[in-house]
PDB file of N, CA and C in Angstrom:
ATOM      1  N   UNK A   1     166.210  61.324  -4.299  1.00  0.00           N
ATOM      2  CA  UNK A   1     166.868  62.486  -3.781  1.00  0.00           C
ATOM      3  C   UNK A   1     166.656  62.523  -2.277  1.00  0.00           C
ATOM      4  N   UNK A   2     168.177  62.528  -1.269  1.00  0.00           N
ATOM      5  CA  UNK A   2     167.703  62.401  -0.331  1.00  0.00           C
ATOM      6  C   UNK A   2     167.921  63.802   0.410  1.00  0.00           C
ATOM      7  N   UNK A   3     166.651  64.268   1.524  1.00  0.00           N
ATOM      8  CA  UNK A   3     166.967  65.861   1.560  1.00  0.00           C
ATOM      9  C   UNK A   3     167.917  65.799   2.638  1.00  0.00           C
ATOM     10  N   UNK A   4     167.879  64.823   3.837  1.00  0.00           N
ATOM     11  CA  UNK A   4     169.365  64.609   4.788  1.00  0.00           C
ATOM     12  C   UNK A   4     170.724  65.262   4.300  1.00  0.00           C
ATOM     13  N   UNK A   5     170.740  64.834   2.918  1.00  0.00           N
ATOM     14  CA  UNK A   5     172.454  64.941   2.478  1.00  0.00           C
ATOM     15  C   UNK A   5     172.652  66.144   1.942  1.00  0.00           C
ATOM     16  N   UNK A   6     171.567  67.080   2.031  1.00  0.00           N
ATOM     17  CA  UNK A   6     171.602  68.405   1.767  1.00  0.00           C
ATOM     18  C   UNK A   6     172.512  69.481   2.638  1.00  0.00           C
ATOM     19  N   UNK A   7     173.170  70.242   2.299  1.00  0.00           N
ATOM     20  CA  UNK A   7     173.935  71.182   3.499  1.00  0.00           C
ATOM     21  C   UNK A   7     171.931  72.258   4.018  1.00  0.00           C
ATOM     22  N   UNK A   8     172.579  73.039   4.623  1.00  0.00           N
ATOM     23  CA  UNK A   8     171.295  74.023   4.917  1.00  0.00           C
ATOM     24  C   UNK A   8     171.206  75.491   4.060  1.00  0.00           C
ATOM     25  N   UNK A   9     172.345  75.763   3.133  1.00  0.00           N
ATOM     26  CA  UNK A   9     172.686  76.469   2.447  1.00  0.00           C
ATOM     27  C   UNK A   9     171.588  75.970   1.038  1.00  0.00           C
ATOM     28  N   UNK A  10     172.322  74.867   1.101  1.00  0.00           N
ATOM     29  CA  UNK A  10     171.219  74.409  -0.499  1.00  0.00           C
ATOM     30  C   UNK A  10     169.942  74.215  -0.299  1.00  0.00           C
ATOM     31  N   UNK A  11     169.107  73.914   1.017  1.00  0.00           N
ATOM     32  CA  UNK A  11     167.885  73.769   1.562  1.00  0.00           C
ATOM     33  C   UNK A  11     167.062  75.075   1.501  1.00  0.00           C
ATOM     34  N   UNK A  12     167.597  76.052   1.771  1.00  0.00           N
ATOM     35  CA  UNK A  12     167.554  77.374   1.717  1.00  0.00           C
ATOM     36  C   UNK A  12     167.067  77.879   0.378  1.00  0.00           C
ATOM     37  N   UNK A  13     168.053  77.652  -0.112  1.00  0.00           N
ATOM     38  CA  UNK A  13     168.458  78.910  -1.856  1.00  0.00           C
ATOM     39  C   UNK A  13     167.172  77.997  -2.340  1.00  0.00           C
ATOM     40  N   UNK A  14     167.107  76.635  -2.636  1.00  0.00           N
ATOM     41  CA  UNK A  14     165.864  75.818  -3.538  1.00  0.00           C
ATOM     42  C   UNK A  14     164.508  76.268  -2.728  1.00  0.00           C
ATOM     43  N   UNK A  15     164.305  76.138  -1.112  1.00  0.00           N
ATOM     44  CA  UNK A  15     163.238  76.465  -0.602  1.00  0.00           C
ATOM     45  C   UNK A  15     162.505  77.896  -1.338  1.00  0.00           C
ATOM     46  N   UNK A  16     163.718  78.848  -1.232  1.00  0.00           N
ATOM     47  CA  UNK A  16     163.095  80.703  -1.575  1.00  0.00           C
ATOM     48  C   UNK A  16     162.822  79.920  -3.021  1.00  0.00           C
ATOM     49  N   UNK A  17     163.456  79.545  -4.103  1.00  0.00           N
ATOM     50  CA  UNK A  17     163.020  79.827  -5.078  1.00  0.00           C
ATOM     51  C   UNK A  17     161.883  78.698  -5.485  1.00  0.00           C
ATOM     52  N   UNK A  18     161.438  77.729  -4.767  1.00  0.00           N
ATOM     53  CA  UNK A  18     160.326  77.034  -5.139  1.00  0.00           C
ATOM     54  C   UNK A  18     159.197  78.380  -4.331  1.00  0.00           C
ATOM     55  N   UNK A  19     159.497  78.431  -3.540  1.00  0.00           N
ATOM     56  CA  UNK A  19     158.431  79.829  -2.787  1.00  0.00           C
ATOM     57  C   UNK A  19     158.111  80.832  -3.451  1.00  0.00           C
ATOM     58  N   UNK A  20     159.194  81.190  -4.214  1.00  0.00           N
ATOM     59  CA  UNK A  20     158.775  82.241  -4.807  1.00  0.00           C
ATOM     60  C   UNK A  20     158.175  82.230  -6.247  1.00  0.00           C
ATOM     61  N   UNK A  21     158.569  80.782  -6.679  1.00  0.00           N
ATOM     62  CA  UNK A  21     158.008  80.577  -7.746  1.00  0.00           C
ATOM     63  C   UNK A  21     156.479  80.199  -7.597  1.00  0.00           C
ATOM     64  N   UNK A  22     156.100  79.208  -6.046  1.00  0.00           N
ATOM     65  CA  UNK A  22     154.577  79.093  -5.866  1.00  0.00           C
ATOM     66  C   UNK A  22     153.675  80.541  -6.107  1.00  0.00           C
ATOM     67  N   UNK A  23     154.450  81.720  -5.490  1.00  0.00           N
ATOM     68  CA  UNK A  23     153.944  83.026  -5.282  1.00  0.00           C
ATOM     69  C   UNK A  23     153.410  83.476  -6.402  1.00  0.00           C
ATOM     70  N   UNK A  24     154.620  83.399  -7.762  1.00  0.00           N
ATOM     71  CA  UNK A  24     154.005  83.786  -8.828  1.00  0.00           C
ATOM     72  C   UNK A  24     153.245  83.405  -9.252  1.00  0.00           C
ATOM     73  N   UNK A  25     153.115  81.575  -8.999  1.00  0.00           N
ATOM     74  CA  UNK A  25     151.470  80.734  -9.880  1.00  0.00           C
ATOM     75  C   UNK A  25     150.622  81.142  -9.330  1.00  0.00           C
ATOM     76  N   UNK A  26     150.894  81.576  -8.008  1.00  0.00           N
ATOM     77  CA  UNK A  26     149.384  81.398  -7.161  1.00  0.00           C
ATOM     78  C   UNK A  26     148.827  82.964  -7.488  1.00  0.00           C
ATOM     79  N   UNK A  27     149.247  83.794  -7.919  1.00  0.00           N
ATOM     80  CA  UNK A  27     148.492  85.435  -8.289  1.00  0.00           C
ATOM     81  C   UNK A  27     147.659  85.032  -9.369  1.00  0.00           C
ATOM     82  N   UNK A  28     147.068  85.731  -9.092  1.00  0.00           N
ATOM     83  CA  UNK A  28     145.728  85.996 -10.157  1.00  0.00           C
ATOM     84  C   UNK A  28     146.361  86.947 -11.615  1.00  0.00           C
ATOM     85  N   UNK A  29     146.839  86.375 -12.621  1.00  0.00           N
ATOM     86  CA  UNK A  29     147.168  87.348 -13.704  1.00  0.00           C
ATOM     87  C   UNK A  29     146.774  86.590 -14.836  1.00  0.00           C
ATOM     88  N   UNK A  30     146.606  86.780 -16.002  1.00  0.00           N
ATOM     89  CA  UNK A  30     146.247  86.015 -16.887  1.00  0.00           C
ATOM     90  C   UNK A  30     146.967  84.977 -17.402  1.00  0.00           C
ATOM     91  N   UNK A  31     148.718  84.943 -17.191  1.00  0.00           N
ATOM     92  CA  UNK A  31     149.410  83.550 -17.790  1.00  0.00           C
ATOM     93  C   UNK A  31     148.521  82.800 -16.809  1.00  0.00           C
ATOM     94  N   UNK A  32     148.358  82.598 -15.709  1.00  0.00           N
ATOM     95  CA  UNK A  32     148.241  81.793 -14.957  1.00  0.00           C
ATOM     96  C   UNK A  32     146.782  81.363 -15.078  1.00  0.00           C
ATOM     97  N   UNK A  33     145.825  82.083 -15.513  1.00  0.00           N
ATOM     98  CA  UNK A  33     144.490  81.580 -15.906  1.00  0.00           C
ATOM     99  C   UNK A  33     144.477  80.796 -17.126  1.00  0.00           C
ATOM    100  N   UNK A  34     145.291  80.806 -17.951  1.00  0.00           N
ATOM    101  CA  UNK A  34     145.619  80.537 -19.371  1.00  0.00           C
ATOM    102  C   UNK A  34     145.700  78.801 -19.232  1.00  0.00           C
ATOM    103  N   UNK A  35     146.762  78.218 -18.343  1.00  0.00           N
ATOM    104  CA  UNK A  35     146.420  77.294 -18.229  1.00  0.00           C
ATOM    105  C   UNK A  35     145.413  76.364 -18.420  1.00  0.00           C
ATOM    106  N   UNK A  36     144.589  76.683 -17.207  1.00  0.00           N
ATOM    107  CA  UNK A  36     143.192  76.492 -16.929  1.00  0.00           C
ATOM    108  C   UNK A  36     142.447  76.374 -18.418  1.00  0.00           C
ATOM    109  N   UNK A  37     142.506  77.282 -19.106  1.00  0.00           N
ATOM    110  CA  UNK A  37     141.635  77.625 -20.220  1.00  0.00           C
ATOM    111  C   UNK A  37     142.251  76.981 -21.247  1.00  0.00           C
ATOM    112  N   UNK A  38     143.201  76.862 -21.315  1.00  0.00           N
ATOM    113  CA  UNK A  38     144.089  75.948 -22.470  1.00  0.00           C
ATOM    114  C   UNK A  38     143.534  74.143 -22.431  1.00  0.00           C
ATOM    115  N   UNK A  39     143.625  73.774 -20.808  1.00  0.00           N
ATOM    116  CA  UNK A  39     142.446  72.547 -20.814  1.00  0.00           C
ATOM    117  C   UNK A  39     141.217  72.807 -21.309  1.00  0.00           C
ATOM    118  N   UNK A  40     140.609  73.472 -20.959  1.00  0.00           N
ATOM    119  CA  UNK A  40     138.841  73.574 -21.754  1.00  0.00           C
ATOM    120  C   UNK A  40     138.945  73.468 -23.111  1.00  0.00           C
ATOM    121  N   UNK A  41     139.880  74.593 -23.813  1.00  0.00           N
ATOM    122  CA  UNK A  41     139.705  74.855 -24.554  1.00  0.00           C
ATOM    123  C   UNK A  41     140.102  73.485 -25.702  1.00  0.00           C
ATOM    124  N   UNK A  42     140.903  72.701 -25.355  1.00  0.00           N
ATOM    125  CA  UNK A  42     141.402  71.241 -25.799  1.00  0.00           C
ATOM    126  C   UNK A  42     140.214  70.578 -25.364  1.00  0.00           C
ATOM    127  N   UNK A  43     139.511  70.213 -24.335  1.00  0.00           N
ATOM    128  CA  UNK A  43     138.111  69.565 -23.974  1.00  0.00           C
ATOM    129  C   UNK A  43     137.542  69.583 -25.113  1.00  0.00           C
ATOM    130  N   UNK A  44     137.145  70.721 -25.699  1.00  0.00           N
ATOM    131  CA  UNK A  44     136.172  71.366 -26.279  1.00  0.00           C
ATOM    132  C   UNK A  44     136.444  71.009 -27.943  1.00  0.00           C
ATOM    133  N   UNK A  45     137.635  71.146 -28.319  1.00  0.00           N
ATOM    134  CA  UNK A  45     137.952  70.935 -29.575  1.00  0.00           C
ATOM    135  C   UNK A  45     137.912  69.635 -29.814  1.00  0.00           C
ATOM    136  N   UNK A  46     138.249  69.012 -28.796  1.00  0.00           N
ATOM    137  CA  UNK A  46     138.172  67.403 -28.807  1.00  0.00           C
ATOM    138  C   UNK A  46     137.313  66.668 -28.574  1.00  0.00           C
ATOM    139  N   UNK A  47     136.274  66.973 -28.196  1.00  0.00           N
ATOM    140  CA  UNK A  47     134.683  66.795 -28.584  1.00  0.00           C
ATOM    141  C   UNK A  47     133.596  67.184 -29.551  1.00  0.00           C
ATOM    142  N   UNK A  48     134.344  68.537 -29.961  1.00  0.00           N
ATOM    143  CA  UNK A  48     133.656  68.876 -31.158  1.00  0.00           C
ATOM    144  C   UNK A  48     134.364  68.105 -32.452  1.00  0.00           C
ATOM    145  N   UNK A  49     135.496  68.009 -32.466  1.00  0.00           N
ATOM    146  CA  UNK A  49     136.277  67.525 -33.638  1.00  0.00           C
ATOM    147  C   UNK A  49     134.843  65.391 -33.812  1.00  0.00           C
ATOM    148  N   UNK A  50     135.137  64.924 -32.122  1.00  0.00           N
ATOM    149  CA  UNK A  50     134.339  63.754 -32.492  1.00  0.00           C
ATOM    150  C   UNK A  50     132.927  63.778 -32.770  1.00  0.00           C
ATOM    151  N   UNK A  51     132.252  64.791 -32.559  1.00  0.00           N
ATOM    152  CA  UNK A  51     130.982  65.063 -32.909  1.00  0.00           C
ATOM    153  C   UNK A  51     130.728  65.438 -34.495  1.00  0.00           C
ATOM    154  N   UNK A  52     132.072  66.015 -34.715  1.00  0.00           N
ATOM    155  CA  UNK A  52     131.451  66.415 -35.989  1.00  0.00           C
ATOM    156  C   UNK A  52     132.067  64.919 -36.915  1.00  0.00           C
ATOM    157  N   UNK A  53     132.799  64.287 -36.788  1.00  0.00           N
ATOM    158  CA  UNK A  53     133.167  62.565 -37.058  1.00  0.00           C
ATOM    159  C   UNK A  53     131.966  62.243 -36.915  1.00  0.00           C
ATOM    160  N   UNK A  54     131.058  62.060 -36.109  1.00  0.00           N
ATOM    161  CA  UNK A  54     129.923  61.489 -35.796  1.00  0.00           C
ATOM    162  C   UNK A  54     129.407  61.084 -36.483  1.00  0.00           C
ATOM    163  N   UNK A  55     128.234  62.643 -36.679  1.00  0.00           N
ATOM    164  CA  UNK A  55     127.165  63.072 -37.968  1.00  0.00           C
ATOM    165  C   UNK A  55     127.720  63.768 -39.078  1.00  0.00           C
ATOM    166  N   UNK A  56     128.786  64.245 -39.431  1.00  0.00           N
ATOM    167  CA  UNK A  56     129.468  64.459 -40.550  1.00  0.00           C
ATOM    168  C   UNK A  56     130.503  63.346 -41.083  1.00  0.00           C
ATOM    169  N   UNK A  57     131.101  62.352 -40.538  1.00  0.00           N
ATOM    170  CA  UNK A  57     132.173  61.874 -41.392  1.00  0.00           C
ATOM    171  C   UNK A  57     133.469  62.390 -41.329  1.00  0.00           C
ATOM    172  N   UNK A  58     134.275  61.286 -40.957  1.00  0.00           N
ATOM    173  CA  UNK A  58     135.882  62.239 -40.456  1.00  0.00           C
ATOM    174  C   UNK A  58     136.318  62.929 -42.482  1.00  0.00           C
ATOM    175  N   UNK A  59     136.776  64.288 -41.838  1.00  0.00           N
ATOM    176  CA  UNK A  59     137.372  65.338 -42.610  1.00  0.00           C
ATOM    177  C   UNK A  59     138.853  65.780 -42.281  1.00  0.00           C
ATOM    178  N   UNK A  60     139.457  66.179 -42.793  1.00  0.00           N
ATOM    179  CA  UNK A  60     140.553  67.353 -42.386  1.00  0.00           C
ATOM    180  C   UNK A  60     140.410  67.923 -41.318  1.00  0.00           C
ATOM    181  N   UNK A  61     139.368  68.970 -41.400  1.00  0.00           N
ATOM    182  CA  UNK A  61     139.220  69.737 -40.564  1.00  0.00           C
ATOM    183  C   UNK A  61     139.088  69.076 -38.600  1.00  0.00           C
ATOM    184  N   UNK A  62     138.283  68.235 -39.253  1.00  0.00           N
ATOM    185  CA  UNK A  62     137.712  67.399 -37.573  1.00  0.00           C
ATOM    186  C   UNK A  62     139.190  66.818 -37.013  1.00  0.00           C
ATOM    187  N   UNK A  63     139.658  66.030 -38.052  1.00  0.00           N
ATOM    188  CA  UNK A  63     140.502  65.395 -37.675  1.00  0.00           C
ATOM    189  C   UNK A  63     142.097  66.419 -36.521  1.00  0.00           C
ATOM    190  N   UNK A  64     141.980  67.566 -37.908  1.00  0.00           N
ATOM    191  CA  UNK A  64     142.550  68.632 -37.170  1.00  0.00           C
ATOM    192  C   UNK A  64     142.527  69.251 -35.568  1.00  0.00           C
ATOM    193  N   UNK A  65     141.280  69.505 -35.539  1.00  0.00           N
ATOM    194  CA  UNK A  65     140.408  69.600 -34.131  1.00  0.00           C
ATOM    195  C   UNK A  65     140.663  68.711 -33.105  1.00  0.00           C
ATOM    196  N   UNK A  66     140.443  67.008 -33.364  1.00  0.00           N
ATOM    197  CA  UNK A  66     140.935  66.268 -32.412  1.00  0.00           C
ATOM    198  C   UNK A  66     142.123  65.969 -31.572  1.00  0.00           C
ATOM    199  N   UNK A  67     143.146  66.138 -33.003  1.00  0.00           N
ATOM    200  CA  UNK A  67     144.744  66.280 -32.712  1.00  0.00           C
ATOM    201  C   UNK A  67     145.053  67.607 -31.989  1.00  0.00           C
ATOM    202  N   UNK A  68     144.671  68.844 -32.458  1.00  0.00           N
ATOM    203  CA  UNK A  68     144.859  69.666 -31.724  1.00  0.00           C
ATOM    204  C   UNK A  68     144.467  69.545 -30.229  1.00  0.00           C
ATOM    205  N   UNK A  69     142.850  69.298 -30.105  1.00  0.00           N
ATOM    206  CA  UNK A  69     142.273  69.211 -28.316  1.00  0.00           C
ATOM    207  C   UNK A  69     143.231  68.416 -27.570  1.00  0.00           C
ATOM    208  N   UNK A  70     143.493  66.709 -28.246  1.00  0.00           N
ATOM    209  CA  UNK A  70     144.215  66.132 -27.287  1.00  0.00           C
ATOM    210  C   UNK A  70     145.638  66.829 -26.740  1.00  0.00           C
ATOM    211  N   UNK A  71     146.058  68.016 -27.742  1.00  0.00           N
ATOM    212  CA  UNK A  71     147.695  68.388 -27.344  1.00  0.00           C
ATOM    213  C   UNK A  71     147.496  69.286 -26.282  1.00  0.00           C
ATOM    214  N   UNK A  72     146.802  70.310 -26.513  1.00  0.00           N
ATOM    215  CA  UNK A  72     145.624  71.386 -25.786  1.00  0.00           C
ATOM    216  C   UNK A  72     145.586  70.682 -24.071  1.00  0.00           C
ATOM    217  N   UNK A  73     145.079  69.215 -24.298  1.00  0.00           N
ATOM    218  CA  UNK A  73     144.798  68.820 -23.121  1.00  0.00           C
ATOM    219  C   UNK A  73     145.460  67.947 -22.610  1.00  0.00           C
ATOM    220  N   UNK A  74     146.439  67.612 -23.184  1.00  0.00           N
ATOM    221  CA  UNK A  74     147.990  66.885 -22.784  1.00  0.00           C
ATOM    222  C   UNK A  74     149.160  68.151 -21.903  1.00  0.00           C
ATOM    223  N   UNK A  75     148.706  69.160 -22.965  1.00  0.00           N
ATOM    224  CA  UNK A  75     149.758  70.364 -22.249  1.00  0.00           C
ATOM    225  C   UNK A  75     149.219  70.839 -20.924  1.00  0.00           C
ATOM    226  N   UNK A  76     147.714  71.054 -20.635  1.00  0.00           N
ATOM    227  CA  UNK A  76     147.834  71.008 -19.446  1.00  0.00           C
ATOM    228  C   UNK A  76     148.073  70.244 -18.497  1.00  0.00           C
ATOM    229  N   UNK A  77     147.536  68.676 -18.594  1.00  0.00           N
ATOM    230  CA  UNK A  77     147.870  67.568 -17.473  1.00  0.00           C
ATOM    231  C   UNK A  77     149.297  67.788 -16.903  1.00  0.00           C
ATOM    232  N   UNK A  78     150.458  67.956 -18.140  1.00  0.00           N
ATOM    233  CA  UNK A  78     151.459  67.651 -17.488  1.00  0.00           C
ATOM    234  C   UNK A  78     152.002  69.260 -16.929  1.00  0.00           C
ATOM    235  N   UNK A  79     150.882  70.417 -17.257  1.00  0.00           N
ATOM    236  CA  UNK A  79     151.524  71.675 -16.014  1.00  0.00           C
ATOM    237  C   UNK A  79     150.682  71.516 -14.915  1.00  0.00           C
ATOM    238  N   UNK A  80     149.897  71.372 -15.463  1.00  0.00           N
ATOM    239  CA  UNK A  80     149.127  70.823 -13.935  1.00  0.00           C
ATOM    240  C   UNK A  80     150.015  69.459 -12.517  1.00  0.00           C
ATOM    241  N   UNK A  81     150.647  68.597 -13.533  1.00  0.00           N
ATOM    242  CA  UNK A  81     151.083  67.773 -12.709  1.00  0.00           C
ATOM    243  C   UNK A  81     152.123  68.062 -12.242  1.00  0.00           C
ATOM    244  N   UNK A  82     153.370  68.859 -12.894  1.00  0.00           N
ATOM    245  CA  UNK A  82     153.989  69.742 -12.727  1.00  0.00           C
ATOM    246  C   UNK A  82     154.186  70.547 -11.144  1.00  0.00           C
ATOM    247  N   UNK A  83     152.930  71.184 -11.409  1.00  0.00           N
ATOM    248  CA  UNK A  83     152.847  72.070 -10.518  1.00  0.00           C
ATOM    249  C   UNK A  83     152.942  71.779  -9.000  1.00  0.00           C
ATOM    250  N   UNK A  84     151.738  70.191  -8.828  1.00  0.00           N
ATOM    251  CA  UNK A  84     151.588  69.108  -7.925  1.00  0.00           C
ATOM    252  C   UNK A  84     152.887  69.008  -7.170  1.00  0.00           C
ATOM    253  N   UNK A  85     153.648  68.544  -8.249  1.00  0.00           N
ATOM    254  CA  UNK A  85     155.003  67.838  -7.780  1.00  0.00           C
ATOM    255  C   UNK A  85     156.185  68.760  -7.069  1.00  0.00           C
ATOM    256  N   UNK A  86     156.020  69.990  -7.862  1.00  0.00           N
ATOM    257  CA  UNK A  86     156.848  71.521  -7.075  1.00  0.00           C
ATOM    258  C   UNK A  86     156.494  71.522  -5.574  1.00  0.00           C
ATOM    259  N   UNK A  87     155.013  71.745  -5.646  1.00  0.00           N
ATOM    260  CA  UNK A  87     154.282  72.122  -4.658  1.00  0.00           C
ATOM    261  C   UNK A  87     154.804  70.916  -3.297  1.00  0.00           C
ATOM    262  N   UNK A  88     154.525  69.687  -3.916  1.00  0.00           N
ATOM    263  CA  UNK A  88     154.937  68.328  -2.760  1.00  0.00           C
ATOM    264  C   UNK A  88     156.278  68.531  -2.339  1.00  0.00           C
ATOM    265  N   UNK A  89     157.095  68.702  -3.355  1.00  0.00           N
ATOM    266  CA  UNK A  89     158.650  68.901  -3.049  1.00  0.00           C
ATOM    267  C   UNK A  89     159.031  69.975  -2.190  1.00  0.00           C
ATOM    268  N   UNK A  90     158.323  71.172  -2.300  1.00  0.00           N
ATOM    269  CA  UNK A  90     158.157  72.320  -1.454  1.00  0.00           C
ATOM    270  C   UNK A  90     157.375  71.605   0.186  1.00  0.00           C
ATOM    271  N   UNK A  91     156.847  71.018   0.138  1.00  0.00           N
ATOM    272  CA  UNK A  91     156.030  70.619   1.676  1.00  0.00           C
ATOM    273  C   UNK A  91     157.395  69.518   1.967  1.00  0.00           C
ATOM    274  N   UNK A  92     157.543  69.022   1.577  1.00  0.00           N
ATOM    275  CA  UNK A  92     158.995  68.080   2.088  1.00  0.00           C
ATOM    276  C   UNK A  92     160.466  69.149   2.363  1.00  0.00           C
ATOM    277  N   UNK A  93     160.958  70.132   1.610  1.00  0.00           N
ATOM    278  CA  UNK A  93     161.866  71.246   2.333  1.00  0.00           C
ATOM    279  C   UNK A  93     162.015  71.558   3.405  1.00  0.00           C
ATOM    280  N   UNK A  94     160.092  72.040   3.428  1.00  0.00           N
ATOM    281  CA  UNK A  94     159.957  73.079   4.653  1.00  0.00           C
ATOM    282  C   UNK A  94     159.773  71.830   5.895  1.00  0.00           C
ATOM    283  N   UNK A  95     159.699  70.439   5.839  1.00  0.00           N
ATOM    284  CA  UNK A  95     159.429  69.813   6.935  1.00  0.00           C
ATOM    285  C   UNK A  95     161.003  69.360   7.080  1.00  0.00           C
ATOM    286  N   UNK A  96     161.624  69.090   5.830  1.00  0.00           N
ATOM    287  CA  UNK A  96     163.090  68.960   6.474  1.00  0.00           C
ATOM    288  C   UNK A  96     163.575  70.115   7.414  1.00  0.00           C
ATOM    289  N   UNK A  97     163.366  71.129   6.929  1.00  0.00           N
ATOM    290  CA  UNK A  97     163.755  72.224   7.568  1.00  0.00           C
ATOM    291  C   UNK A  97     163.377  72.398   9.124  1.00  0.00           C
ATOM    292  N   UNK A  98     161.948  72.119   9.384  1.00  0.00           N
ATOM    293  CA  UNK A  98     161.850  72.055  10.357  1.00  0.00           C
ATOM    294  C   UNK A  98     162.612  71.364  11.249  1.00  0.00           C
ATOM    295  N   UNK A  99     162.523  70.235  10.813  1.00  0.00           N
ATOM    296  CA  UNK A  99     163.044  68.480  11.398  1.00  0.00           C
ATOM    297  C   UNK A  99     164.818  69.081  11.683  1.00  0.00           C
ATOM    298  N   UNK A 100     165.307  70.260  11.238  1.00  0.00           N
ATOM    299  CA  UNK A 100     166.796  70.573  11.330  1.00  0.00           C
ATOM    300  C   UNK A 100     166.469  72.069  12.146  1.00  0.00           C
ATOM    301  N   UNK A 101     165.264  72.309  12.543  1.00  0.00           N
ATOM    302  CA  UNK A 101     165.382  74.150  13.328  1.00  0.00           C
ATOM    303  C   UNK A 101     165.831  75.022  13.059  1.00  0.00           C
ATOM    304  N   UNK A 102     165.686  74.974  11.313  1.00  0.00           N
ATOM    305  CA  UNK A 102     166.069  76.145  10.610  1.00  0.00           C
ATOM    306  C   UNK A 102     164.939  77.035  10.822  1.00  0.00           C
ATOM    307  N   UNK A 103     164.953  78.499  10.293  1.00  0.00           N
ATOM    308  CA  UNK A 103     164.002  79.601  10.491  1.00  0.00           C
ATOM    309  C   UNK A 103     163.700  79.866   8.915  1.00  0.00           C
ATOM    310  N   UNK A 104     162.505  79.598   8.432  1.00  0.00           N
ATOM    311  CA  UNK A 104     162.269  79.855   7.305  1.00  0.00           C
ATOM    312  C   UNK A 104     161.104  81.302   7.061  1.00  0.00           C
TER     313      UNK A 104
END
């Protein structure tokens, strides 16, 4: 995607709404902690699920636990990476923008 071939109209409208969408991740409210905790909470299941494989012997239940943690902790990597990539795409806008003496 090249941002050159952009008019300044479309540079604009995507800039506000990646901005405003950073605005909302970046507040402190609970979706946004949830994340965060949705990794642990997959960490956690997914170590307990192999611990209890360990010294108990894989079961249902463990097995359950493992599959669940890894999804737990798959779903965050990719909002987490997600987020990365908004965020980068947003620092490349605002430098096109500059690089053109728009007023943002």
């Amino acid at each position: 995607m090249e941002l050159t071939d952009w008019t300044d109209a479309e540079l604009i409208s995507v800039r506000e709404k990646l901005h405003a969408w950073r605005r909302q991740r970046e507040a402190a409210t609970w979706g946004n902690k949830f994340l965060n905790w949705t990794g642990y909470a997959g960490a956690f299941a997914f170590l307990t699920g192999l611990t209890d494989i360990f010294f108990g012997g894989p079961t249902a239940p463990n097995v359950l636990l493992i599959v669940l943690g890894v999804l737990a902790c798959f779903s965050w990597y990719k909002g987490d990476k997600q987020r990365k990539k908004n965020i980068g795409f947003l620092e490349k806008l605002d430098q096109e923008m500059t690089r053109r003496g728009l007023k943002f």
